[in-house]
C-alpha atoms as a PDB file:
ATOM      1  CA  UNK A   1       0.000   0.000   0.000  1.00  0.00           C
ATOM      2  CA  UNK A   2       1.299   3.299  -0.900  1.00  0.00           C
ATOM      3  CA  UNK A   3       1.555   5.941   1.454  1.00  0.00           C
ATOM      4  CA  UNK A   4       0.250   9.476   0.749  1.00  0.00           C
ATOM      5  CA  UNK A   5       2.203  12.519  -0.186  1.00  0.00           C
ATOM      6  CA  UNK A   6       0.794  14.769   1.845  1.00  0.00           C
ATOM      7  CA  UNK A   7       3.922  17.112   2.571  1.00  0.00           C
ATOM      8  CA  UNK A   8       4.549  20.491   0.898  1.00  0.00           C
ATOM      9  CA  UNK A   9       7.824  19.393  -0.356  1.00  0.00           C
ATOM     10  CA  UNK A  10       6.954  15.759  -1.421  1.00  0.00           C
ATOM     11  CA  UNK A  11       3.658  17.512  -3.793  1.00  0.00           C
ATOM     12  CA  UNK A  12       6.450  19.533  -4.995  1.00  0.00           C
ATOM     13  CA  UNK A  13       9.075  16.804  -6.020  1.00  0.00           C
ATOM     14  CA  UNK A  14       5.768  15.259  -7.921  1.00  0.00           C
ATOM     15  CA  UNK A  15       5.166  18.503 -10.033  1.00  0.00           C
ATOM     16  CA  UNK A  16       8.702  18.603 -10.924  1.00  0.00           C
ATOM     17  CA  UNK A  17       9.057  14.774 -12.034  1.00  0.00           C
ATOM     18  CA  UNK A  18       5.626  14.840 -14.275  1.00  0.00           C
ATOM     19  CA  UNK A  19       6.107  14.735 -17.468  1.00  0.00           C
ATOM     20  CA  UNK A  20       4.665  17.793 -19.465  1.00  0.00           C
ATOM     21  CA  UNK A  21       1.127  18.042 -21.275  1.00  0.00           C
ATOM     22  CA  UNK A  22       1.288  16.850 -24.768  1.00  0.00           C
ATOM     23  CA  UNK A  23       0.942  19.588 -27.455  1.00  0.00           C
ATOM     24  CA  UNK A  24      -3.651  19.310 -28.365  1.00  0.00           C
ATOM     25  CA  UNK A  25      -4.919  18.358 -31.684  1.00  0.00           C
ATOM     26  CA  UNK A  26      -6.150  21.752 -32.593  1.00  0.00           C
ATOM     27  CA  UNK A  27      -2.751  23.602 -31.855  1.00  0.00           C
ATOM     28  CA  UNK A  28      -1.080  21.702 -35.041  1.00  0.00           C
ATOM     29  CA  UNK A  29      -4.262  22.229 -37.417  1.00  0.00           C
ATOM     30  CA  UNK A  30      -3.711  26.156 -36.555  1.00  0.00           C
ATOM     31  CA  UNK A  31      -0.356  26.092 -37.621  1.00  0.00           C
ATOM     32  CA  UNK A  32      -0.643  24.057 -41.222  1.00  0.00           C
ATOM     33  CA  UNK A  33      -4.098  26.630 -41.711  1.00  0.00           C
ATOM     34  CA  UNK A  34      -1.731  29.612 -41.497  1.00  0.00           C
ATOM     35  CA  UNK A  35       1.002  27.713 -43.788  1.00  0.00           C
ATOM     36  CA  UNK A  36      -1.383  27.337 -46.311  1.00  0.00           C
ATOM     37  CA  UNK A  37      -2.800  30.773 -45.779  1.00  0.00           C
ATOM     38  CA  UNK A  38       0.734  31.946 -46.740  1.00  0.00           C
ATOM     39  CA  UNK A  39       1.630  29.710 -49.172  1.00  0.00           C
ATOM     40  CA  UNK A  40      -1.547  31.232 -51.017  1.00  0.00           C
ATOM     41  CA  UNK A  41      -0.552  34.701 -50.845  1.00  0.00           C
ATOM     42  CA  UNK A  42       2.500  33.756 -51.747  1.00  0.00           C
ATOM     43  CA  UNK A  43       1.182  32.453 -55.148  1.00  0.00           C
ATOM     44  CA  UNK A  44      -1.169  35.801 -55.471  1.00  0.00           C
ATOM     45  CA  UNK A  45       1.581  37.539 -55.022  1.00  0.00           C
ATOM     46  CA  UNK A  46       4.107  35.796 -57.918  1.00  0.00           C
ATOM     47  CA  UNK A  47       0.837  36.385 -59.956  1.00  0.00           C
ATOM     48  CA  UNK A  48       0.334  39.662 -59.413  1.00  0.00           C
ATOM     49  CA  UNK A  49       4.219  40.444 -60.614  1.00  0.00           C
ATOM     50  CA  UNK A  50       3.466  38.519 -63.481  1.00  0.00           C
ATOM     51  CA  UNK A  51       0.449  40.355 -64.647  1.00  0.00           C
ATOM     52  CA  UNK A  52       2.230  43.589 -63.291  1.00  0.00           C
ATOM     53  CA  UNK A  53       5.329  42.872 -65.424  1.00  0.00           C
ATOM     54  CA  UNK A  54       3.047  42.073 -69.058  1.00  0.00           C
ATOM     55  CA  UNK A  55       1.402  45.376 -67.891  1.00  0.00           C
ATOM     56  CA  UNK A  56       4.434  47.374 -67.855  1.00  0.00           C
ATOM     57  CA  UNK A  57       5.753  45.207 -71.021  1.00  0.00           C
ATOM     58  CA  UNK A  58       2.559  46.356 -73.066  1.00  0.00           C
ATOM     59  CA  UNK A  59       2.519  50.303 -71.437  1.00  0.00           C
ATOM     60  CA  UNK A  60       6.584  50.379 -72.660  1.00  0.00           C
ATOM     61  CA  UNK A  61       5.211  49.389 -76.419  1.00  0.00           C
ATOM     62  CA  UNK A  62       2.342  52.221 -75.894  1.00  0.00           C
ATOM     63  CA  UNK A  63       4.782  54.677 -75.015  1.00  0.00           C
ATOM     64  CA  UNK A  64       7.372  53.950 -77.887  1.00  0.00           C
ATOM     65  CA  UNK A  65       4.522  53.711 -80.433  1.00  0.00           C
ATOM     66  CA  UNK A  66       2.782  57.528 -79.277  1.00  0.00           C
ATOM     67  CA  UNK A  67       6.474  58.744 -79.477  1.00  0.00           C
ATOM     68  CA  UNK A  68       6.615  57.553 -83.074  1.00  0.00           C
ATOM     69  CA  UNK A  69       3.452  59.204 -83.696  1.00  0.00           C
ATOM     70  CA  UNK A  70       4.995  62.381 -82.199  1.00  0.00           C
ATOM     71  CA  UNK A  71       7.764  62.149 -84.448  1.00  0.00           C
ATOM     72  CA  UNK A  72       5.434  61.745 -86.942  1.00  0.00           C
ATOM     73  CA  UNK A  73       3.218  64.446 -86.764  1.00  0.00           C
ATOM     74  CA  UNK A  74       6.513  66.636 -85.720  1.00  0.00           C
ATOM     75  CA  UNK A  75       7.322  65.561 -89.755  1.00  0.00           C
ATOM     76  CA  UNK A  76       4.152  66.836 -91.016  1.00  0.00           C
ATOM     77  CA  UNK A  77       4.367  70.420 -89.489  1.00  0.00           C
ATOM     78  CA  UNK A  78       6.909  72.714 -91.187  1.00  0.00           C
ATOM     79  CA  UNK A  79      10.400  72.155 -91.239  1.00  0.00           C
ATOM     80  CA  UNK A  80      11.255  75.834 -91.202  1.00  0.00           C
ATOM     81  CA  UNK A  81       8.605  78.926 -91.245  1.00  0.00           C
ATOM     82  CA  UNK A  82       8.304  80.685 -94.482  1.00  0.00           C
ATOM     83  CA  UNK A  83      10.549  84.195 -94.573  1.00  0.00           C
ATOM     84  CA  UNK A  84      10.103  86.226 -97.420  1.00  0.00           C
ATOM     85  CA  UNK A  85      10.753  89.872 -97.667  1.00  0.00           C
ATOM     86  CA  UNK A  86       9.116  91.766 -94.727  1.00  0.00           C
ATOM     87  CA  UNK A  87       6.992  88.781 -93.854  1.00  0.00           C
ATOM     88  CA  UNK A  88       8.027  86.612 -90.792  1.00  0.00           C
ATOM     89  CA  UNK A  89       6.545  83.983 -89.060  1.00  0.00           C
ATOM     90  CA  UNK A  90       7.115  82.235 -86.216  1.00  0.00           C
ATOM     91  CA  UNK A  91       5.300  79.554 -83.617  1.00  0.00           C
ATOM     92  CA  UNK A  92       5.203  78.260 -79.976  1.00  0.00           C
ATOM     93  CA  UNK A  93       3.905  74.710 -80.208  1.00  0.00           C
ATOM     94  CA  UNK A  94       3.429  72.931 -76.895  1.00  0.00           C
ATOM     95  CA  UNK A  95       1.427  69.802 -77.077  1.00  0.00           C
ATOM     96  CA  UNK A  96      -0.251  68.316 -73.722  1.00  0.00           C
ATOM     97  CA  UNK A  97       0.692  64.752 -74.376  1.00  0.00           C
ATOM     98  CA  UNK A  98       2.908  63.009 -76.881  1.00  0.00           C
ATOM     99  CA  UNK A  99       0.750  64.192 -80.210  1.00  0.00           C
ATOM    100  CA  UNK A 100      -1.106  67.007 -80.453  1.00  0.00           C
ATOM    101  CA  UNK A 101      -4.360  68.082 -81.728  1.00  0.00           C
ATOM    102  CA  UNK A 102      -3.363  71.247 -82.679  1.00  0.00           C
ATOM    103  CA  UNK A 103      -2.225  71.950 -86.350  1.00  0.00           C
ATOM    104  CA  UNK A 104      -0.610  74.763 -88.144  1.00  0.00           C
ATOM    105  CA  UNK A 105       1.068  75.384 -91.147  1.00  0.00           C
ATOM    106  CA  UNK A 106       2.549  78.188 -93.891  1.00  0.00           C
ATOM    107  CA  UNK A 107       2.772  77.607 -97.030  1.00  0.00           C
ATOM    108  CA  UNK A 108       3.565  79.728-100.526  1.00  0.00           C
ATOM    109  CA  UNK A 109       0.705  79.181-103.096  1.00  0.00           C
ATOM    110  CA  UNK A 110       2.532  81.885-105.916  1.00  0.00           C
ATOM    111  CA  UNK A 111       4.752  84.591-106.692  1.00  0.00           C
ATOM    112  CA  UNK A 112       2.268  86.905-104.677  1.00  0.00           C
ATOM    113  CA  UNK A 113       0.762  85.189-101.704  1.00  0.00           C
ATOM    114  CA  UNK A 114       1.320  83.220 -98.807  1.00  0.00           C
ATOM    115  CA  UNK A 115      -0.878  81.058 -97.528  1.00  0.00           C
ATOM    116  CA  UNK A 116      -1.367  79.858 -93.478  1.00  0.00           C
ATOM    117  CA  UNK A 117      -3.975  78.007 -91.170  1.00  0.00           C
ATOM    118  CA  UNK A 118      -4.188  77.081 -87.536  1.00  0.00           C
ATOM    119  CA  UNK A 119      -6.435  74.432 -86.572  1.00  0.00           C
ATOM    120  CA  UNK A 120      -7.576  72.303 -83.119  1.00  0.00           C
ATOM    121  CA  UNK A 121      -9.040  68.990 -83.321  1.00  0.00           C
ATOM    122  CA  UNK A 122     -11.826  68.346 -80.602  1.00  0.00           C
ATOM    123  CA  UNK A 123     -10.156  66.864 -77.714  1.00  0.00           C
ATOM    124  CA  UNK A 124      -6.709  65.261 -77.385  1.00  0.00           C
ATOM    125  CA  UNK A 125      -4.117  62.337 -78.050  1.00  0.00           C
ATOM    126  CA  UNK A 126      -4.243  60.442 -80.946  1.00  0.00           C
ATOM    127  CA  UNK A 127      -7.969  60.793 -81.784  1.00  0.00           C
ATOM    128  CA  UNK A 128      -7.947  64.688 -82.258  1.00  0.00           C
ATOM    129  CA  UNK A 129      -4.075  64.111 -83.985  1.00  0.00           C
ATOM    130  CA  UNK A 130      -5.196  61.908 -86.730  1.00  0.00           C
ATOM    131  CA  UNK A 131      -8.369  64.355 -87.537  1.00  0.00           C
ATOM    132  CA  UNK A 132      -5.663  66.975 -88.114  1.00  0.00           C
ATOM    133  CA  UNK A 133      -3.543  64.907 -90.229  1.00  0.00           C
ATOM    134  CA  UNK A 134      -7.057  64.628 -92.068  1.00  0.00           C
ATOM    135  CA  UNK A 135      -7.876  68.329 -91.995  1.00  0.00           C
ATOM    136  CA  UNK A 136      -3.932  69.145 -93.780  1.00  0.00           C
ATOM    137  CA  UNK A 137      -4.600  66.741 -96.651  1.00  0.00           C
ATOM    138  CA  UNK A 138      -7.646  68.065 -97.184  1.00  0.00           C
ATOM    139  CA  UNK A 139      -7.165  71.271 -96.977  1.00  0.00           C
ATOM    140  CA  UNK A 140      -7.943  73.365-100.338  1.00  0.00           C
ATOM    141  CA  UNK A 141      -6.078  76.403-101.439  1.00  0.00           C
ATOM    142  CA  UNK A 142      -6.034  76.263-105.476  1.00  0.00           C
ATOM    143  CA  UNK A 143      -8.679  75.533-107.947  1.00  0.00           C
ATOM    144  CA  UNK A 144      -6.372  74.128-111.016  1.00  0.00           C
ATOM    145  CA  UNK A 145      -7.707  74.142-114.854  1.00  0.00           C
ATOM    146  CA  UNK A 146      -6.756  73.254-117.682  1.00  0.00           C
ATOM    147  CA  UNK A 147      -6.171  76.966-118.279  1.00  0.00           C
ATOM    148  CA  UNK A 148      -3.810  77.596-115.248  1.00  0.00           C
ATOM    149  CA  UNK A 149      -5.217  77.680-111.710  1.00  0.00           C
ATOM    150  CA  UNK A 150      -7.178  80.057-109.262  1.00  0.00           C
ATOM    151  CA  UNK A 151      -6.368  80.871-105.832  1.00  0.00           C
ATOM    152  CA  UNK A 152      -9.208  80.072-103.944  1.00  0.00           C
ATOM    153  CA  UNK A 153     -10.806  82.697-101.756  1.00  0.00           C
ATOM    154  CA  UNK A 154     -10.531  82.181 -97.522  1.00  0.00           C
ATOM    155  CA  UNK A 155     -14.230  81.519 -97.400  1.00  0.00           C
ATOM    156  CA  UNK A 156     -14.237  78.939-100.027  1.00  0.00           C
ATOM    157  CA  UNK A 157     -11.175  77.502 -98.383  1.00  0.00           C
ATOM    158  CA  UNK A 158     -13.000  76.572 -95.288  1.00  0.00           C
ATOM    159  CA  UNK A 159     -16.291  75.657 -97.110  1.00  0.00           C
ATOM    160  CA  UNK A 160     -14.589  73.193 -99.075  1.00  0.00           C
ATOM    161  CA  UNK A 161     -12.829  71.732 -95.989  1.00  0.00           C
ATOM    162  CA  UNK A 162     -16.264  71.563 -93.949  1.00  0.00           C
ATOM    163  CA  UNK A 163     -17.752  69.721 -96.932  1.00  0.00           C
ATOM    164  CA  UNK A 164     -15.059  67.892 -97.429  1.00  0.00           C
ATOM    165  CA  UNK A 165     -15.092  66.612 -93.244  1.00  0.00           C
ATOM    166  CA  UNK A 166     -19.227  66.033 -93.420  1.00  0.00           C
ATOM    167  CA  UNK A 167     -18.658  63.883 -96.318  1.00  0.00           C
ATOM    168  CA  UNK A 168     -17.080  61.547 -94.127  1.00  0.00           C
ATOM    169  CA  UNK A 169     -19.623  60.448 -91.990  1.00  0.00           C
ATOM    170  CA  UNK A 170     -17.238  60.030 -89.086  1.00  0.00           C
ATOM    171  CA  UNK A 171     -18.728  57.290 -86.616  1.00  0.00           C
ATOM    172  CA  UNK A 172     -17.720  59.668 -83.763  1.00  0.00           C
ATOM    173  CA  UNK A 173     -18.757  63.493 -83.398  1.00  0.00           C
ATOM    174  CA  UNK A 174     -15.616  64.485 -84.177  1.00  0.00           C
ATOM    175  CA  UNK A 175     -15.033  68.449 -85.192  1.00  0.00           C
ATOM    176  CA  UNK A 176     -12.339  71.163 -85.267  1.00  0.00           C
ATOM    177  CA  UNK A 177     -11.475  74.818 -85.208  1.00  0.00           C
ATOM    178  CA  UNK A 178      -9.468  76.777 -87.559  1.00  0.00           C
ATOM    179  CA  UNK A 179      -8.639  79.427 -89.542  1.00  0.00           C
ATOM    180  CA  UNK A 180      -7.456  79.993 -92.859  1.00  0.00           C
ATOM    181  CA  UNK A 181      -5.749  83.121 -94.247  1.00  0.00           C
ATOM    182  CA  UNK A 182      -3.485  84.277 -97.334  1.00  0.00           C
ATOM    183  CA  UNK A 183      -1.229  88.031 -97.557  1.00  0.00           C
ATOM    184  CA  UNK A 184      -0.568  89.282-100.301  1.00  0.00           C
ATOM    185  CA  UNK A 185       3.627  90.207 -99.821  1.00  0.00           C
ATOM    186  CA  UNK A 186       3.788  93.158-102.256  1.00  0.00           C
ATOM    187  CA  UNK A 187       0.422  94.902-100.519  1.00  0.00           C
ATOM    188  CA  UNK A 188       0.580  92.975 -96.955  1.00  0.00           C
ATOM    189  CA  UNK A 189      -3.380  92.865 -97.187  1.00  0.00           C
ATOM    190  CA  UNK A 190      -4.451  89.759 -95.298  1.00  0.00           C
ATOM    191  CA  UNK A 191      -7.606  88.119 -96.259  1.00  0.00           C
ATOM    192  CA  UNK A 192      -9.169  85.222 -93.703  1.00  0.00           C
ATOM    193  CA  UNK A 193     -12.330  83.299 -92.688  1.00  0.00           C
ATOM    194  CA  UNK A 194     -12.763  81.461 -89.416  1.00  0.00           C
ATOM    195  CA  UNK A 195     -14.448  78.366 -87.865  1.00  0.00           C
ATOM    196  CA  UNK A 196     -15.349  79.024 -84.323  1.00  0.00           C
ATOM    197  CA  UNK A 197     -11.860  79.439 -83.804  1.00  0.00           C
ATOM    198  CA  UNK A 198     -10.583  81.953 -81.323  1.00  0.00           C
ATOM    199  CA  UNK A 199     -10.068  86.120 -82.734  1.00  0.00           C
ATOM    200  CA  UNK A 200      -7.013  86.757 -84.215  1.00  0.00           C
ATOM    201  CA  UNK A 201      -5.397  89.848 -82.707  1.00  0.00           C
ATOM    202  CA  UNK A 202      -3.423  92.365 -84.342  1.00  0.00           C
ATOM    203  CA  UNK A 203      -1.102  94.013 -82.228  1.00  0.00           C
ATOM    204  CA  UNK A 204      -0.438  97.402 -84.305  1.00  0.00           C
ATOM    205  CA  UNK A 205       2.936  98.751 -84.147  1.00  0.00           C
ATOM    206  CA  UNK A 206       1.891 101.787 -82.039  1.00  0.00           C
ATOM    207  CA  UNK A 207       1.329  99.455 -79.532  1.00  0.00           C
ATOM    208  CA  UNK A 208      -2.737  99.093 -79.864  1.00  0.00           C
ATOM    209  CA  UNK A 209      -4.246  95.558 -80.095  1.00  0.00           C
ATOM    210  CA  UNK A 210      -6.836  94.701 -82.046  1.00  0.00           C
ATOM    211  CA  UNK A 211      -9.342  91.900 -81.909  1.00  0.00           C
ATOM    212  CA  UNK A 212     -10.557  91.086 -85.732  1.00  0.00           C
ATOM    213  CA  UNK A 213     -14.597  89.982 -85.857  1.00  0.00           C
ATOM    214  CA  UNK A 214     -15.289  86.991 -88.418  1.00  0.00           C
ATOM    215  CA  UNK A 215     -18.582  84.903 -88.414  1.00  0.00           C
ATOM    216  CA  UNK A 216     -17.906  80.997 -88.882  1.00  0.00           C
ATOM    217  CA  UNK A 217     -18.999  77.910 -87.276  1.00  0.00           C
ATOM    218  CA  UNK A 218     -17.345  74.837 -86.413  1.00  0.00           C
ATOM    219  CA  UNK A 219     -15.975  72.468 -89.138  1.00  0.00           C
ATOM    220  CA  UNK A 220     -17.916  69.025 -89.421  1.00  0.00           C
ATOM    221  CA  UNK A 221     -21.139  70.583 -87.818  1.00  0.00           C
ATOM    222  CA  UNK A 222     -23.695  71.614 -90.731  1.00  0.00           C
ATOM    223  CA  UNK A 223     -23.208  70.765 -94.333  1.00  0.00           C
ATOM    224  CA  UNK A 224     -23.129  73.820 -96.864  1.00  0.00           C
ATOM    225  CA  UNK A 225     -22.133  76.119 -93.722  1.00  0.00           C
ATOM    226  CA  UNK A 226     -20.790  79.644 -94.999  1.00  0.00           C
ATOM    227  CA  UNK A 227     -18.236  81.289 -93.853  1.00  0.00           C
ATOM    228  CA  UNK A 228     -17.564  85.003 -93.345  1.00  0.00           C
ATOM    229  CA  UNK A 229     -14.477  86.489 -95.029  1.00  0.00           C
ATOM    230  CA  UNK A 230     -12.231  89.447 -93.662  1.00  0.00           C
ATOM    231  CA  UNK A 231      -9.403  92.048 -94.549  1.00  0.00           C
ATOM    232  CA  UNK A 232      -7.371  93.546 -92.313  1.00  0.00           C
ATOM    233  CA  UNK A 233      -4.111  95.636 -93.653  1.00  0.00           C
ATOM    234  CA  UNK A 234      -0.522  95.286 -92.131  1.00  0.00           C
ATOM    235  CA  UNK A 235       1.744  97.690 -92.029  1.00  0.00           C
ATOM    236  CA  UNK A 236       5.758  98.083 -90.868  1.00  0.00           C
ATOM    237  CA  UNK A 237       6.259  96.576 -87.311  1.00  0.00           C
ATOM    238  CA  UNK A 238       2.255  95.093 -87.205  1.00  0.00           C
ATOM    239  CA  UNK A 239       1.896  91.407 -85.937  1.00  0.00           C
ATOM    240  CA  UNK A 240      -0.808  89.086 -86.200  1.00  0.00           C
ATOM    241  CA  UNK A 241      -1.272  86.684 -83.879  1.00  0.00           C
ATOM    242  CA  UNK A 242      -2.948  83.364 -83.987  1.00  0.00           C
ATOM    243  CA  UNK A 243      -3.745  80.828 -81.116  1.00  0.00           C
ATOM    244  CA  UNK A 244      -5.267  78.229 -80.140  1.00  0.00           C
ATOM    245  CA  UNK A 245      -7.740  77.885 -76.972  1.00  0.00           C
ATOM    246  CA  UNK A 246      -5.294  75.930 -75.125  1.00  0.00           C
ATOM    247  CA  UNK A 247      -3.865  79.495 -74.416  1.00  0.00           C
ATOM    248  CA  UNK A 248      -6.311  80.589 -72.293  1.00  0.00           C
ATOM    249  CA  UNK A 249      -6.737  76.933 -70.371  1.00  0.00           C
ATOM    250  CA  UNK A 250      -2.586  76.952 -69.541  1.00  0.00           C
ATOM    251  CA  UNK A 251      -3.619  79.959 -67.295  1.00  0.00           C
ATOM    252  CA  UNK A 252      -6.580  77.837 -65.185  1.00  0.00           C
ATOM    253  CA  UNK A 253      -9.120  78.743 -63.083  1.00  0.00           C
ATOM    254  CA  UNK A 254     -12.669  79.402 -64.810  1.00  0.00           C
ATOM    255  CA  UNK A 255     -13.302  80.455 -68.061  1.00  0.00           C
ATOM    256  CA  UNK A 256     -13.694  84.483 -67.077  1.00  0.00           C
ATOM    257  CA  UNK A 257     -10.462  84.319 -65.104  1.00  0.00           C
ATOM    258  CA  UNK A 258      -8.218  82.581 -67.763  1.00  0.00           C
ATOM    259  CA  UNK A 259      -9.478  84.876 -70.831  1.00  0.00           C
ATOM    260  CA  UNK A 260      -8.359  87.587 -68.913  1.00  0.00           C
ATOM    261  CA  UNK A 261      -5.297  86.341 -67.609  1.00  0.00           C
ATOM    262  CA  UNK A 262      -4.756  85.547 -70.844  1.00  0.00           C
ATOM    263  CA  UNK A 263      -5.288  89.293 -72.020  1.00  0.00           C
ATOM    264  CA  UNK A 264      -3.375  90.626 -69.338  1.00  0.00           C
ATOM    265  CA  UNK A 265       0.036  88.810 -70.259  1.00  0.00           C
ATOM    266  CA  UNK A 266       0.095  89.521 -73.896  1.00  0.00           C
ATOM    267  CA  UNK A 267      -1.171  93.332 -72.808  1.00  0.00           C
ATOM    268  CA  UNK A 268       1.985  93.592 -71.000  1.00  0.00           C
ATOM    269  CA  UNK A 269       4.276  91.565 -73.860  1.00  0.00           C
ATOM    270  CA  UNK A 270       2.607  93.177 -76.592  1.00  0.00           C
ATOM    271  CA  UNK A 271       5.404  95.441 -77.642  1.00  0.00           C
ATOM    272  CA  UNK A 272       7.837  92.707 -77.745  1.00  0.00           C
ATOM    273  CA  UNK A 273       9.374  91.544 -81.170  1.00  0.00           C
ATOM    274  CA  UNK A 274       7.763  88.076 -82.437  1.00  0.00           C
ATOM    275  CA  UNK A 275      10.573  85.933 -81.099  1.00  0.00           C
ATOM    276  CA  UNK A 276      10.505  87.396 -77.891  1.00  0.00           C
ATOM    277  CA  UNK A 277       7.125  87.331 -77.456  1.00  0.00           C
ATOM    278  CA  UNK A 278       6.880  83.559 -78.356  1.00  0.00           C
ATOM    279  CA  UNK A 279       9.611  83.312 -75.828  1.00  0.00           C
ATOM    280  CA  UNK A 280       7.912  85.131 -72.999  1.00  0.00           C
ATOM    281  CA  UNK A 281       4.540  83.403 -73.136  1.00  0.00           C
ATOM    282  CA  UNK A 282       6.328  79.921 -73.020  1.00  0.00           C
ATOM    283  CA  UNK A 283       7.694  80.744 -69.590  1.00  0.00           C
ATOM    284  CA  UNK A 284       4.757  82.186 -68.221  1.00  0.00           C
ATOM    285  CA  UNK A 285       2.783  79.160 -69.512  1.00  0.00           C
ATOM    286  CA  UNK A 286       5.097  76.898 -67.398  1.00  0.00           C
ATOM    287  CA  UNK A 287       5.207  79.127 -64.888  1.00  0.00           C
ATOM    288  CA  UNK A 288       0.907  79.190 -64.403  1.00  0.00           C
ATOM    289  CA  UNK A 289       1.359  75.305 -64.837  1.00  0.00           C
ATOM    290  CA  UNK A 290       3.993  75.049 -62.011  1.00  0.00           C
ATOM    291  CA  UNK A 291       5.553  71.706 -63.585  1.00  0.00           C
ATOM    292  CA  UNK A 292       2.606  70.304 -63.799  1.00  0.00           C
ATOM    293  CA  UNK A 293       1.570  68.674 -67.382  1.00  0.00           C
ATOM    294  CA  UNK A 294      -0.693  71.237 -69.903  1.00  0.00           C
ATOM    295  CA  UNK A 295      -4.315  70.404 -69.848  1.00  0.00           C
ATOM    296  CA  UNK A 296      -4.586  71.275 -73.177  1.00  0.00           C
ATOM    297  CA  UNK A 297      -2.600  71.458 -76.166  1.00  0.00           C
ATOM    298  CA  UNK A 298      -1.090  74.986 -76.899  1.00  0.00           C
ATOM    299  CA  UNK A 299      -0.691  76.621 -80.898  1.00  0.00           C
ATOM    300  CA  UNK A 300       0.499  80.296 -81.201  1.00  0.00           C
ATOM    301  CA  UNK A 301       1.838  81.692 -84.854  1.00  0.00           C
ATOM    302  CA  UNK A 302       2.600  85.062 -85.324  1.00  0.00           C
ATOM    303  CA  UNK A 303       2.722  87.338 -88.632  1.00  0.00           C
ATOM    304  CA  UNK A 304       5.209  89.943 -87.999  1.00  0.00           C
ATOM    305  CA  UNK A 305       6.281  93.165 -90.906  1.00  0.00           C
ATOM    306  CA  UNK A 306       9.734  93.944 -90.429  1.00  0.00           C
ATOM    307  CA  UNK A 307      11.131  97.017 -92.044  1.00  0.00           C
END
């Protein structure tokens, strides 16, 4: 018979010379739960750097295509602005992303005239680029017979090119701005029609500015629309000044507070020679930006009579 351990220090010597509790049952399922737990978002995780890594394989070939187009539509814009005589031109072209859906151009159509346009596509990116790439090739300036040719006039210039757009039956409302002008170089008269595209402004040598008034709608709106033709005449030290509305947007806030922004830095550059002025308005368009990216795409050309 055994005897009992009834002393403090013999219940003690027990404790200490039991073996310990065996780990339970659930204790090990716990641990091979959370294993597999982690093995899963282990997997998730390899396939989420897999997808990430095609992502950033197919947003490299995006990139290195729109920077062709750039290139591309850099091609179709003139290699060097059209001197001749007293006539100058020159541009600020600042596109908001890699193409642009503004459009300009100069070009000589004779002996005695010079023809130019400005033009912004609805929108941005490659959409509103391609419709300008449409609106260059289509653009009329001659009517040539088997007798010689005819320059046509401004107003039948932009007819023809809103005809020309309607006829195409775009799937998507797709339409554009612009203006179309030609000078004469001997008599620097300028004649010009517009399609709900901002005023030109002539900033007269005696330092007045001038906005010029010309009725015109959009191009690719109505078919047979008419357009309103105007003359305005230049004389030594006059500029005219084209621009697109992306002008006014670089400056932000609302629309009151931009156009007049707007007005107020070319009042105070307006004396400034064509270069300079170009110059000027690019560094207080980065400036009203502060680094960040333009919102919209931004076209000024300026006519300038030098002595």
């Amino acid at each position: 018979m055994t005897a009992a351990v009834s002393s403090p220090s013999a219940m003690r010597l027990v404790r200490d010379i039991e073996p310990e509790a065996a780990p339970s049952p659930s204790a090990g399922g716990d641990i091979e739960s959370l294993q597999r737990e982690v093995a899963g978002l282990q997997a998730e995780i390899s396939q989420l750097r897999r997808k990430g890594d095609k992502l950033n394989f197919h947003l490299s070939r995006i990139d290195e295509e729109l920077k062709l187009a750039a290139r591309l539509q850099q091609d179709f814009l003139p290699k060097s602005m059209p001197q001749l005589g007293q006539i100058h031109f020159n541009t600020l072209f600042r596109p908001a992303g890699h193409v642009s859906g503004d459009f300009y151009d100069v070009l000589r159509l004779d002996e005695n005239h010079i023809g130019f346009y400005i033009a912004d596509a609805v929108g941005h990116g490659v959409p509103a680029a391609l419709l300008t790439m449409f609106i260059k090739h289509a653009l009329a300036t001659k009517q040539i017979g088997l007798d010689g040719y005819r320059l046509l006039s401004a107003s039948e210039t932009m007819a023809r090119l809103n005809d020309t757009l309607i006829e195409q039956a775009l799937s998507a409302a797709t339409f554009a701005t612009a203006l179309y002008g030609t000078i004469n170089i001997h008599t620097r008269q300028i004649t010009f029609s517009r399609a709900g595209h901002p005023l030109p402004i002539v900033l007269r040598a005696n330092g007045q500015m001038e906005s010029l008034e010309c009725e015109g709608g959009l191009l690719g709106v109505f078919p047979d629309e008419t357009f309103e033709q105007q003359t305005v005449t230049l004389e030594v030290g006059d500029r005219l000044l084209l621009v697109t509305d992306g002008v006014e947007v670089a400056f932000g806030g609302d629309i009151a507070t931009s156009q007049q922004r707007w007005v107020d830095e070319l009042d105070q550059k307006r004396n400034l020679p064509a270069e300079e002025l170009l110059a000027a308005f690019g560094d207080s368009i980065d400036k009203a930006c502060g680094g960040n990216p333009l919102r919209d795409d931004v076209t000024m050309l300026v006519l300038e009579i030098r002595a």
